[in-house]
N, C-alpha and C. Protein backbone atom coordinates (compact mmCIF):
# COMPACT_ATOMS: atom_id res chain seq x y z
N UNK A 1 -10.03 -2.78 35.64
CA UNK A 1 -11.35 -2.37 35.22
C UNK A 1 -12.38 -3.31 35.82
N UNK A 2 -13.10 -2.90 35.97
CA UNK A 2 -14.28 -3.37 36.92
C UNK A 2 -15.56 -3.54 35.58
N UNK A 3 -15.90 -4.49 35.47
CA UNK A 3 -16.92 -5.21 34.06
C UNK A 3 -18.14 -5.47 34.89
N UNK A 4 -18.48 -5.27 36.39
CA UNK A 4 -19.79 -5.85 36.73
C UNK A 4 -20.99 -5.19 36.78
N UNK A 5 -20.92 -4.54 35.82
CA UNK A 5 -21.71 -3.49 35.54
C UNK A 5 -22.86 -4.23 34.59
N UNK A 6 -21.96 -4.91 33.61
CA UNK A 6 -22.81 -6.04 32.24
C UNK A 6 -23.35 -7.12 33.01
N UNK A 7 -24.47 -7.15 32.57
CA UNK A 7 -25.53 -8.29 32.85
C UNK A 7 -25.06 -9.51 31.69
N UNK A 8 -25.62 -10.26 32.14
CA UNK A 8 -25.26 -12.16 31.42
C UNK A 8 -25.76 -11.55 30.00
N UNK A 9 -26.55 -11.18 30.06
CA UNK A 9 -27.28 -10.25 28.58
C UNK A 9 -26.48 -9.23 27.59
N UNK A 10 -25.79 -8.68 28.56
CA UNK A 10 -25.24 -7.58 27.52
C UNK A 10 -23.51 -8.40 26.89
N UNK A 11 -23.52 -9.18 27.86
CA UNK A 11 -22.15 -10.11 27.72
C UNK A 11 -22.38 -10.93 26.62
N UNK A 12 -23.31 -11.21 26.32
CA UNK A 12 -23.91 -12.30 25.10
C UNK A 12 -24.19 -11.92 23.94
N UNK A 13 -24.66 -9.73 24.30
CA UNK A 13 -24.97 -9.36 22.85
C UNK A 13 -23.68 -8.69 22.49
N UNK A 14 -22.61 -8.89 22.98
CA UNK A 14 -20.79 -8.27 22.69
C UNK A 14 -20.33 -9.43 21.98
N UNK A 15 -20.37 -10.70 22.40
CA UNK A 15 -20.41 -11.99 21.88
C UNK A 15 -20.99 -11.95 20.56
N UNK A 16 -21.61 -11.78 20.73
CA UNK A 16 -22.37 -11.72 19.11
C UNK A 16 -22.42 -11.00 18.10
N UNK A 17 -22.22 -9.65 18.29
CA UNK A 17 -21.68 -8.50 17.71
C UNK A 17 -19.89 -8.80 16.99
N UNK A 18 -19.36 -9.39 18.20
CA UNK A 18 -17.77 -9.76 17.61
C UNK A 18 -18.15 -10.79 16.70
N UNK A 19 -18.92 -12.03 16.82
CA UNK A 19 -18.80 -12.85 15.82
C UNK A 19 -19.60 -12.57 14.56
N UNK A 20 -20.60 -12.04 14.44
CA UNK A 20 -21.23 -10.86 13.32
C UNK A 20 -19.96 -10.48 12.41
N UNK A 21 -19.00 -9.38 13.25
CA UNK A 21 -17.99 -8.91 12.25
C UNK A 21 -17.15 -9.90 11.83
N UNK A 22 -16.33 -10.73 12.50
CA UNK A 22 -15.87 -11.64 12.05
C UNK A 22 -16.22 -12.83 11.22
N UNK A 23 -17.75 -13.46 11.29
CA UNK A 23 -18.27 -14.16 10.16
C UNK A 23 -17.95 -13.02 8.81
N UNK A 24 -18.33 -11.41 9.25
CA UNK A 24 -18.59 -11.09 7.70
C UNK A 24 -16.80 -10.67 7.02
N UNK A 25 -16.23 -10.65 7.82
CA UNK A 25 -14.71 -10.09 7.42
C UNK A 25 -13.77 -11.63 6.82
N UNK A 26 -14.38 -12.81 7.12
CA UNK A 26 -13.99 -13.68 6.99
C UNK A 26 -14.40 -14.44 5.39
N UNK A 27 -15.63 -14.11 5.44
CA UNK A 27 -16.49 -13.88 4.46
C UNK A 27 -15.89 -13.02 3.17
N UNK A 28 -15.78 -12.19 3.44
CA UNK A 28 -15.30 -11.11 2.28
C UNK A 28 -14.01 -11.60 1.94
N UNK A 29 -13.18 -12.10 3.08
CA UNK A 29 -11.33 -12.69 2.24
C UNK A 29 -12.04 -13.94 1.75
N UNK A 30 -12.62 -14.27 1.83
CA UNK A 30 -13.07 -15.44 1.22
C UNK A 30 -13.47 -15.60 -0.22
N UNK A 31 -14.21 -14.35 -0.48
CA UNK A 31 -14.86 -14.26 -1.86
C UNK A 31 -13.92 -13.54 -2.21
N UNK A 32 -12.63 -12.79 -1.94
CA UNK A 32 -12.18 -12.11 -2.68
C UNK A 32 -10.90 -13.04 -3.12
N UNK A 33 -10.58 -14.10 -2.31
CA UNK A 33 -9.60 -15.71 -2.57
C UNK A 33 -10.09 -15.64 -4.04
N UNK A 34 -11.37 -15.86 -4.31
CA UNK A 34 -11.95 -16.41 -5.19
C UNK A 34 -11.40 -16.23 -7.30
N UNK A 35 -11.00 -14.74 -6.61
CA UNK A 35 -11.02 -14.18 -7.75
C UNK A 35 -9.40 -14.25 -8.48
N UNK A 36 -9.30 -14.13 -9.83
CA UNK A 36 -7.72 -14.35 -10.11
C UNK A 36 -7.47 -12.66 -10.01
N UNK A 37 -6.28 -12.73 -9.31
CA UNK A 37 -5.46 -11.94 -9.00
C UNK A 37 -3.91 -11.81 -9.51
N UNK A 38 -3.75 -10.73 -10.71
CA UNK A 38 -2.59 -10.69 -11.22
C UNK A 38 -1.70 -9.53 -11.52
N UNK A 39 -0.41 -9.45 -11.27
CA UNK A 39 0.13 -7.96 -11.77
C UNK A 39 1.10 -8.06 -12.60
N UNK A 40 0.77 -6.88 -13.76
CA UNK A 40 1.21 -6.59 -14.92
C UNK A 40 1.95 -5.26 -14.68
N UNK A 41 3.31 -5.59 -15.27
CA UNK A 41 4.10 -4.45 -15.14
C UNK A 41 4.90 -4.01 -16.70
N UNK A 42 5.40 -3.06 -16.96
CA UNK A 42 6.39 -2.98 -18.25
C UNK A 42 7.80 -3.28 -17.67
N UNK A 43 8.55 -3.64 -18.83
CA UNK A 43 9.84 -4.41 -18.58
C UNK A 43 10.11 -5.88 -18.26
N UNK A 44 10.80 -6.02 -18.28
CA UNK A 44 12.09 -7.73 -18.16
C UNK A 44 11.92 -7.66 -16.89
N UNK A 45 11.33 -8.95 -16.41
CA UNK A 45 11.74 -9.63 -14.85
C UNK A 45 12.92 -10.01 -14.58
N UNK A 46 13.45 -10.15 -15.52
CA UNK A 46 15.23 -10.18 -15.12
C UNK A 46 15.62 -9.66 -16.37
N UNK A 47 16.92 -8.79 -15.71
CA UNK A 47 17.73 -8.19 -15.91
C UNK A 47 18.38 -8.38 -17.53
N UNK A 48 18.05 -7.90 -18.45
CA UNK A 48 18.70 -7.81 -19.82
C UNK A 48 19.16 -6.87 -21.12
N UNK A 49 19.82 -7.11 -21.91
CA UNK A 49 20.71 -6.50 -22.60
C UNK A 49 19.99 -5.79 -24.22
N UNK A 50 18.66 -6.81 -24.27
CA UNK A 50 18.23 -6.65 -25.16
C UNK A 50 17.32 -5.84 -25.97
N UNK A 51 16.96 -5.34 -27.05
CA UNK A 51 16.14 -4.21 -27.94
C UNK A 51 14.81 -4.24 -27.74
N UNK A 52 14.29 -5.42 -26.70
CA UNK A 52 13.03 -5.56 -26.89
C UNK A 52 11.96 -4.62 -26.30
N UNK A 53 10.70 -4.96 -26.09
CA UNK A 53 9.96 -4.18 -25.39
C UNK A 53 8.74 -5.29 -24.54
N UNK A 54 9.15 -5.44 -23.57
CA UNK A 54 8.59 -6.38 -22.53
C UNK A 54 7.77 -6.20 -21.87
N UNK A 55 7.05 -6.92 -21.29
CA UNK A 55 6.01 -7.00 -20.44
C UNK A 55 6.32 -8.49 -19.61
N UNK A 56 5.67 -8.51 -17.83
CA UNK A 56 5.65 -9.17 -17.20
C UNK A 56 4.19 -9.57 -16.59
N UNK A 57 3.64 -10.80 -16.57
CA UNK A 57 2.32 -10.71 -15.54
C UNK A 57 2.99 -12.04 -14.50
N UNK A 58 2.52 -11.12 -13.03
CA UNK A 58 2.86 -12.29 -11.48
C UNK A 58 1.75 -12.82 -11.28
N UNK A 59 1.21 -13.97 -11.31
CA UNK A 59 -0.24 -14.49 -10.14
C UNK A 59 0.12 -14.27 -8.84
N UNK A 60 -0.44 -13.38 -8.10
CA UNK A 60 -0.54 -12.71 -6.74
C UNK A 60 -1.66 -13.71 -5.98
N UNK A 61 -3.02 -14.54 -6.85
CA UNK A 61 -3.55 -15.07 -6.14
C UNK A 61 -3.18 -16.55 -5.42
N UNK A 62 -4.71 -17.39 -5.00
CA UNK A 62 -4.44 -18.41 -4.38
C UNK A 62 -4.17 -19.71 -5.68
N UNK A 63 -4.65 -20.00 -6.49
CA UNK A 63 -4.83 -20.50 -7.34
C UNK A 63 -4.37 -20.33 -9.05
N UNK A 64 -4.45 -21.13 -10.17
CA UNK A 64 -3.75 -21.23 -11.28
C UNK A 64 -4.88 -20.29 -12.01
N UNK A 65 -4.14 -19.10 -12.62
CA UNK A 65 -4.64 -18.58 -13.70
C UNK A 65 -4.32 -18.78 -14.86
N UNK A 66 -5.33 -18.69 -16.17
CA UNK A 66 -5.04 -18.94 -16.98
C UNK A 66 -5.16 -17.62 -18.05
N UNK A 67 -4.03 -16.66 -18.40
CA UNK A 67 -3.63 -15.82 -19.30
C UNK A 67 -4.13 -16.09 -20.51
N UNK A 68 -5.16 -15.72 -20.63
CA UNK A 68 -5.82 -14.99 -22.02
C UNK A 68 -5.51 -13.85 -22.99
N UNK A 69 -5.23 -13.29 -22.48
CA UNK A 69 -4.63 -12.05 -24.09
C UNK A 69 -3.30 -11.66 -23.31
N UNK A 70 -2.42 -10.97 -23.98
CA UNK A 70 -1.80 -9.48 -23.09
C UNK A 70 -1.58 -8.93 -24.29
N UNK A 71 -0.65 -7.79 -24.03
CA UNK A 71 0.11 -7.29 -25.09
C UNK A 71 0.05 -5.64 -24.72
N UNK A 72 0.60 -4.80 -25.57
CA UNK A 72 1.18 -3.43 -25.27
C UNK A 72 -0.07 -2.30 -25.42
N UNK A 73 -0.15 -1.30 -24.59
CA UNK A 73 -1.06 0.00 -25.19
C UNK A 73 -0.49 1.00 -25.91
N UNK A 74 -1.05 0.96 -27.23
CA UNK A 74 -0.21 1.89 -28.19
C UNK A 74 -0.62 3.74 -27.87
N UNK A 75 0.21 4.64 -28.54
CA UNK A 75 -0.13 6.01 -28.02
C UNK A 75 -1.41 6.48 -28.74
N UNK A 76 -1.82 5.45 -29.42
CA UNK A 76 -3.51 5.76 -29.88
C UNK A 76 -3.85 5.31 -29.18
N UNK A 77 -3.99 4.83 -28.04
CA UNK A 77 -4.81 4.11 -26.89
C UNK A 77 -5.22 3.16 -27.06
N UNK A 78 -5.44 2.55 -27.84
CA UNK A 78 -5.46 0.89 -28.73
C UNK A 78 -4.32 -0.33 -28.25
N UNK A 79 -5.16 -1.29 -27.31
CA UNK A 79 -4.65 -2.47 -27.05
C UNK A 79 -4.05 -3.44 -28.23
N UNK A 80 -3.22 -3.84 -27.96
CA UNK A 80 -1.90 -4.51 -29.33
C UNK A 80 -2.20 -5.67 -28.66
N UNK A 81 -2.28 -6.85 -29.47
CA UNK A 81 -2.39 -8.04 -28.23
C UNK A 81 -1.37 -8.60 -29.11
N UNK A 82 -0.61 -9.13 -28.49
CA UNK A 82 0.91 -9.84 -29.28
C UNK A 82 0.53 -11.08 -29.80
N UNK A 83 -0.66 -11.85 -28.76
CA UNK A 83 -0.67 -13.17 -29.65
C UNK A 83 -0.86 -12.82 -30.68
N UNK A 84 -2.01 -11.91 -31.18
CA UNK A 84 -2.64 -11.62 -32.45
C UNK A 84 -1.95 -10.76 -33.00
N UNK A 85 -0.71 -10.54 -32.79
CA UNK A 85 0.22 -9.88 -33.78
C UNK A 85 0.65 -10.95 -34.30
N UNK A 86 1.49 -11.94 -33.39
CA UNK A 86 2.05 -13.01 -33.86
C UNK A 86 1.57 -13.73 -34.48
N UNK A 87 0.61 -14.01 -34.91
CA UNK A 87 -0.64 -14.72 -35.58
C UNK A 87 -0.43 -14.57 -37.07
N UNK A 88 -1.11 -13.40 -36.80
CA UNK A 88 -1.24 -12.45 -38.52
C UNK A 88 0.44 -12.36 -39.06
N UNK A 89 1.52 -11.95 -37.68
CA UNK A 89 1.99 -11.31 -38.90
C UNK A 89 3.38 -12.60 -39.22
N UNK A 90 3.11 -13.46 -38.58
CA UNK A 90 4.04 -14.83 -38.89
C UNK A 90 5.10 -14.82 -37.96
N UNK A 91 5.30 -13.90 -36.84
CA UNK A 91 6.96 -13.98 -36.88
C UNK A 91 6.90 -14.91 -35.11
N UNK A 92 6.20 -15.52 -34.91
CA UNK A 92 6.59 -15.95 -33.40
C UNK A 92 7.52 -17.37 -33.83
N UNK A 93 8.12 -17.45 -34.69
CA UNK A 93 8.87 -18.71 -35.60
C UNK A 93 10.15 -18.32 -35.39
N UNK A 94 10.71 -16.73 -35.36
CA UNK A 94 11.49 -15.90 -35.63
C UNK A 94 12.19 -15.50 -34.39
N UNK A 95 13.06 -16.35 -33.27
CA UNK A 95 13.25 -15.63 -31.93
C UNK A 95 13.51 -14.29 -31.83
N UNK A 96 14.47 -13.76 -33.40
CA UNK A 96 14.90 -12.19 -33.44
C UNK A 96 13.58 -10.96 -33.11
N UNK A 97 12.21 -11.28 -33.25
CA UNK A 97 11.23 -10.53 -33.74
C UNK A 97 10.54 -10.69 -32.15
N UNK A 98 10.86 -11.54 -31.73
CA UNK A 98 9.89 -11.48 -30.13
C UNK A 98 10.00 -12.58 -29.46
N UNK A 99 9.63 -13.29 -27.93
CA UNK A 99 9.62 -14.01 -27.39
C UNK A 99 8.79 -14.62 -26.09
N UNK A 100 8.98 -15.12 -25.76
CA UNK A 100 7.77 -15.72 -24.45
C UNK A 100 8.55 -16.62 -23.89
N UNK A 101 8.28 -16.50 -22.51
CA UNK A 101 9.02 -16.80 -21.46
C UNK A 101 8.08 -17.48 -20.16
N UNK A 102 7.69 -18.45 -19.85
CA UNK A 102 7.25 -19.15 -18.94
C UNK A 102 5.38 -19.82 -19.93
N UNK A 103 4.36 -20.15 -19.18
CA UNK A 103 3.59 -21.06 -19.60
C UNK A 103 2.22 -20.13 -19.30
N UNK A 104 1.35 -19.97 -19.78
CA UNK A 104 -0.33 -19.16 -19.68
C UNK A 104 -0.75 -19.23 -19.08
N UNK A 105 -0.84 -21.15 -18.20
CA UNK A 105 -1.27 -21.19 -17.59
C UNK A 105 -0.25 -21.09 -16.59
N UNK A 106 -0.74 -20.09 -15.09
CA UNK A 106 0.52 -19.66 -14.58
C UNK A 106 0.05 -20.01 -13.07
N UNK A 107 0.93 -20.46 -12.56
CA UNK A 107 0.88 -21.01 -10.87
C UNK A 107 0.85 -20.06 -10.16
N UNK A 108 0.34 -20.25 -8.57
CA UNK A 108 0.45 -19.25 -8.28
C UNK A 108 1.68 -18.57 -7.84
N UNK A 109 2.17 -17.61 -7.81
CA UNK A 109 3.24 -16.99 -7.33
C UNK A 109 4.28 -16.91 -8.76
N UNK A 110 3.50 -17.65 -9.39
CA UNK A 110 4.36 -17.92 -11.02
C UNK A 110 4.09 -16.63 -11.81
N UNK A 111 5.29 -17.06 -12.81
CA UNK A 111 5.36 -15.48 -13.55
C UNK A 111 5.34 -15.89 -14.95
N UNK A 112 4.66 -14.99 -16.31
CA UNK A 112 5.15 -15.03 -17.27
C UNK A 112 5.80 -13.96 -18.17
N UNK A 113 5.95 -13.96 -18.53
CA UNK A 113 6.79 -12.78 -19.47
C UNK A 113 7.21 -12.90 -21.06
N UNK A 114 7.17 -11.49 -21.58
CA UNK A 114 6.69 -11.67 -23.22
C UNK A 114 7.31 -10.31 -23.69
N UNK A 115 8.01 -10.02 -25.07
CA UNK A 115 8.40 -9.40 -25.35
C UNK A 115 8.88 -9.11 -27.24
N UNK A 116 8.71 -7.96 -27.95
CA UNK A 116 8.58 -8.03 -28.86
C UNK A 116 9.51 -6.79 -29.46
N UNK A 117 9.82 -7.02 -30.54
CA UNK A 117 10.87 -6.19 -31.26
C UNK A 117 9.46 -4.66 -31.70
N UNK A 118 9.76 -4.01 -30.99
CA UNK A 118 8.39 -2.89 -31.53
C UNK A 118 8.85 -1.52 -32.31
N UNK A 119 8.74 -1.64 -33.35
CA UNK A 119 9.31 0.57 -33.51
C UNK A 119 8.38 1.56 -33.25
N UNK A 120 7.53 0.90 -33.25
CA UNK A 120 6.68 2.04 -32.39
C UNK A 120 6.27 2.47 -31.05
N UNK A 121 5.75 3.68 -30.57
CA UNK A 121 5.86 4.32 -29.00
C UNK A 121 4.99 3.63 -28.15
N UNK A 122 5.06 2.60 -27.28
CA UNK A 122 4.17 2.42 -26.34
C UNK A 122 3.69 3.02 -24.75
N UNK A 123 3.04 2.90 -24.51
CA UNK A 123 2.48 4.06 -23.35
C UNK A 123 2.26 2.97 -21.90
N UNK A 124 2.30 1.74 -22.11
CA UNK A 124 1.86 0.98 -21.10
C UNK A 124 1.59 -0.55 -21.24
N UNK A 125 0.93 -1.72 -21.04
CA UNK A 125 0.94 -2.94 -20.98
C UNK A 125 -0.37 -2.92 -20.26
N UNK A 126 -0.96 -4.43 -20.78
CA UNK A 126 -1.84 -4.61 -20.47
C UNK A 126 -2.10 -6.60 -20.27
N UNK A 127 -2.79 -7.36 -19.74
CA UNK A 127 -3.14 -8.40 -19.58
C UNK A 127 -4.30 -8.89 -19.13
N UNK A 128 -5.20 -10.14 -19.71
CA UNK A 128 -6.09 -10.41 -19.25
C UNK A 128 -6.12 -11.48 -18.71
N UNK A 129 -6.97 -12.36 -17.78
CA UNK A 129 -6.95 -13.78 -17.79
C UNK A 129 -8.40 -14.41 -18.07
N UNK A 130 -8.52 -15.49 -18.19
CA UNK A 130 -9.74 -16.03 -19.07
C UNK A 130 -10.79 -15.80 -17.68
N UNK A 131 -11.58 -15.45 -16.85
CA UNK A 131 -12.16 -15.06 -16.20
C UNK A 131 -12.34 -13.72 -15.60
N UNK A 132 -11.72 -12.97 -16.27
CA UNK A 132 -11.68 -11.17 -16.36
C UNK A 132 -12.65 -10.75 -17.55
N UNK A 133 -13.41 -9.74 -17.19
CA UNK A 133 -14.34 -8.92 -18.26
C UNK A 133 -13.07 -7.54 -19.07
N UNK A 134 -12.40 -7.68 -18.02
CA UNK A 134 -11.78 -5.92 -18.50
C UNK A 134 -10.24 -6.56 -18.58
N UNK A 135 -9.32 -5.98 -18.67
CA UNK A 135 -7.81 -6.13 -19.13
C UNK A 135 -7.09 -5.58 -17.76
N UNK A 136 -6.26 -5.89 -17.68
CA UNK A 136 -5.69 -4.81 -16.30
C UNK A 136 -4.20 -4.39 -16.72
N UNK A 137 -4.22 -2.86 -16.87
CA UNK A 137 -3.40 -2.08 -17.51
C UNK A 137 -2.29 -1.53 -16.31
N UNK A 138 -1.33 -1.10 -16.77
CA UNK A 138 -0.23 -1.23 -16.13
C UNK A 138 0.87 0.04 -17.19
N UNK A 139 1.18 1.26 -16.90
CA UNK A 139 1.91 1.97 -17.57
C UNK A 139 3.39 2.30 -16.95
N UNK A 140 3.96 2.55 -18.23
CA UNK A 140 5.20 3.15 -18.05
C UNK A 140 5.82 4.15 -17.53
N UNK A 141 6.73 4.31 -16.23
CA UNK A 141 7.09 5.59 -15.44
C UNK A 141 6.73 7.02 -16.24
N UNK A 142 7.64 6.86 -17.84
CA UNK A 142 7.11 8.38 -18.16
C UNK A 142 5.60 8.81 -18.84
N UNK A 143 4.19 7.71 -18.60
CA UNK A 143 3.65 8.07 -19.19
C UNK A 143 2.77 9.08 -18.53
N UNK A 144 2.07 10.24 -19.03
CA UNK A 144 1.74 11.53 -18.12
C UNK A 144 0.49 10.93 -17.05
N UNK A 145 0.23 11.40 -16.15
CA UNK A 145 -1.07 11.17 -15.07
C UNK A 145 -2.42 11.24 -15.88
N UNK A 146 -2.63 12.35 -16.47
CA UNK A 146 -3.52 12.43 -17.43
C UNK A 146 -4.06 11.49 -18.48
N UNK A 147 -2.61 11.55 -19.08
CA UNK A 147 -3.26 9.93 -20.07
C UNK A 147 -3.28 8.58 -19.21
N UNK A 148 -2.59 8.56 -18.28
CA UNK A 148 -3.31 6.72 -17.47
C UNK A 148 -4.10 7.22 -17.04
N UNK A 149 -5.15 8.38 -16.59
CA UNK A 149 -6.34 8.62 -15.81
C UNK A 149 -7.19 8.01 -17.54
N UNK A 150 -7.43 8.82 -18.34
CA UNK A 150 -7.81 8.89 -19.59
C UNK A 150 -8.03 7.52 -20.31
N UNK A 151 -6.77 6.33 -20.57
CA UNK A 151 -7.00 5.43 -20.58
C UNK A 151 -7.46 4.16 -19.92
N UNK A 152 -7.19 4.71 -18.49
CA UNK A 152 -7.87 3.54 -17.38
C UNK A 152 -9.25 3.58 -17.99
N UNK A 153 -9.85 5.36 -17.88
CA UNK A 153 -11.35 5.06 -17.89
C UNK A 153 -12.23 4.66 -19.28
N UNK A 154 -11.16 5.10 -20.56
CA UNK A 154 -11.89 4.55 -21.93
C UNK A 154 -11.48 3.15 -21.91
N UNK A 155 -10.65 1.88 -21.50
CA UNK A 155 -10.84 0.85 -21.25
C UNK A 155 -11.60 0.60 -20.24
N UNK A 156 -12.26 0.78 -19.18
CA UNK A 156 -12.86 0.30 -18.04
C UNK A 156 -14.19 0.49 -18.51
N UNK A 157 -14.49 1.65 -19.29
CA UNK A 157 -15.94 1.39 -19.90
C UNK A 157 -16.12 0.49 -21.05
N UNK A 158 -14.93 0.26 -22.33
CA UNK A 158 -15.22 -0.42 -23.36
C UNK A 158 -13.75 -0.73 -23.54
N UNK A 159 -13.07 -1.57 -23.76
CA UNK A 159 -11.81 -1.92 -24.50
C UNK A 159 -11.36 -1.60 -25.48
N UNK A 160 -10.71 -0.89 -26.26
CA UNK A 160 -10.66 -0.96 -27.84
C UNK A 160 -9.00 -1.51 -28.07
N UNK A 161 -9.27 -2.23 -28.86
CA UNK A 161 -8.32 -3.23 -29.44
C UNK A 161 -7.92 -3.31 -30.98
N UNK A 162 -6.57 -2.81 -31.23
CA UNK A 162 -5.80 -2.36 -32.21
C UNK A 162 -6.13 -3.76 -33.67
C-alpha cells in the first residue's frame, strides 16, 4: 500500500484520533477497576451431602470487598437477610440450623459462602457489599423468566426486605 497520499498533517490527526480512543477506553477500565465486583450464585461451592439451602458470593474484582447483607429471596419476593435471621431468631450458636463459611471481608478472587436449614420455598439469592445501593440477585435454574424479569425490576427500583 502506498500511504503518500497523507500529508505530515493528516498523519498527526490519525495519531491523535488513536490516542483520543485509547486515553478514553483506558479510562473507562479504569473507573470500572474501581467498583466492587461480585457474583452471587445459589448452592454449595463445594460439593455436599447436606439439607441446607446455600448461597455463594466470588469477588471477581481488583480489590477487598466488604459483604454487607446477603441472604435468600423468598416466593413473596421479600429479601431474607440471614444475618438478621440469625440475630432475632438465636440460632447462629446452633451449627444444625445454619452456617458460614469463609470471612465478609473477602479478597479478591476469595469466596464466601452461607447456608441455612430453610422449610420454606426460595426463588433465588441475593448479596450486597458495603458500597452497593442495590443487592445483586442471582436465581435458581427452575425459577420462571417472568418472575426474575419481575423481581430484578421491583428490587432495582426499591428493595423490600422480609
Amino acid at each position: 500500500m502506498n500511504f503518500l497520499w497523507l500529508t505530515k498533517d493528516d498523519w498527526t490527526l490519525v495519531g491523535a484520533i488513536i490516542a483520543g480512543v485509547t486515553g478514553i477506553v483506558s479510562f473507562t477500565w479504569q473507573w470500572r477497576d474501581r467498583n466492587d465486583s461480585i457474583f452471587v450464585r445459589c448452592g454449595s461451592l463445594h460439593p455436599s451431602i447436606d439439607q441446607y439451602n446455600s448461597l455463594y458470593v466470588v469477588n471477581t474484582g481488583k480489590h477487598a470487598v466488604q459483604l454487607l447483607d446477603y441472604g435468600f429471596i423468598l416466593t413473596t419476593g421479600k429479601l431474607m437477610s440471614l444475618p438478621w435471621h440469625w440475630e432475632s431468631k438465636g440460632l447462629i450458636l446452633d451449627p444444625a440450623y445454619g452456617y458460614t463459611s469463609g470471612e465478609r471481608i473477602i479478597l479478591p478472587q476469595g469466596n464466601f459462602e452461607a447456608g441455612i436449614e430453610y422449610r420454606g420455598s426460595i426463588v433465588g439469592v441475593w448479596a450486597k457489599t458495603a458500597t452497593q445501593r442495590r443487592p445483586r440477585l442471582a436465581f435458581s435454574y427452575d425459577t420462571p423468566l417472568w418472575r426474575q424479569t419481575w423481581l430484578t425490576v421491583l428490587h432495582f427500583l426499591r428493595p423490600v426486605y422480609s
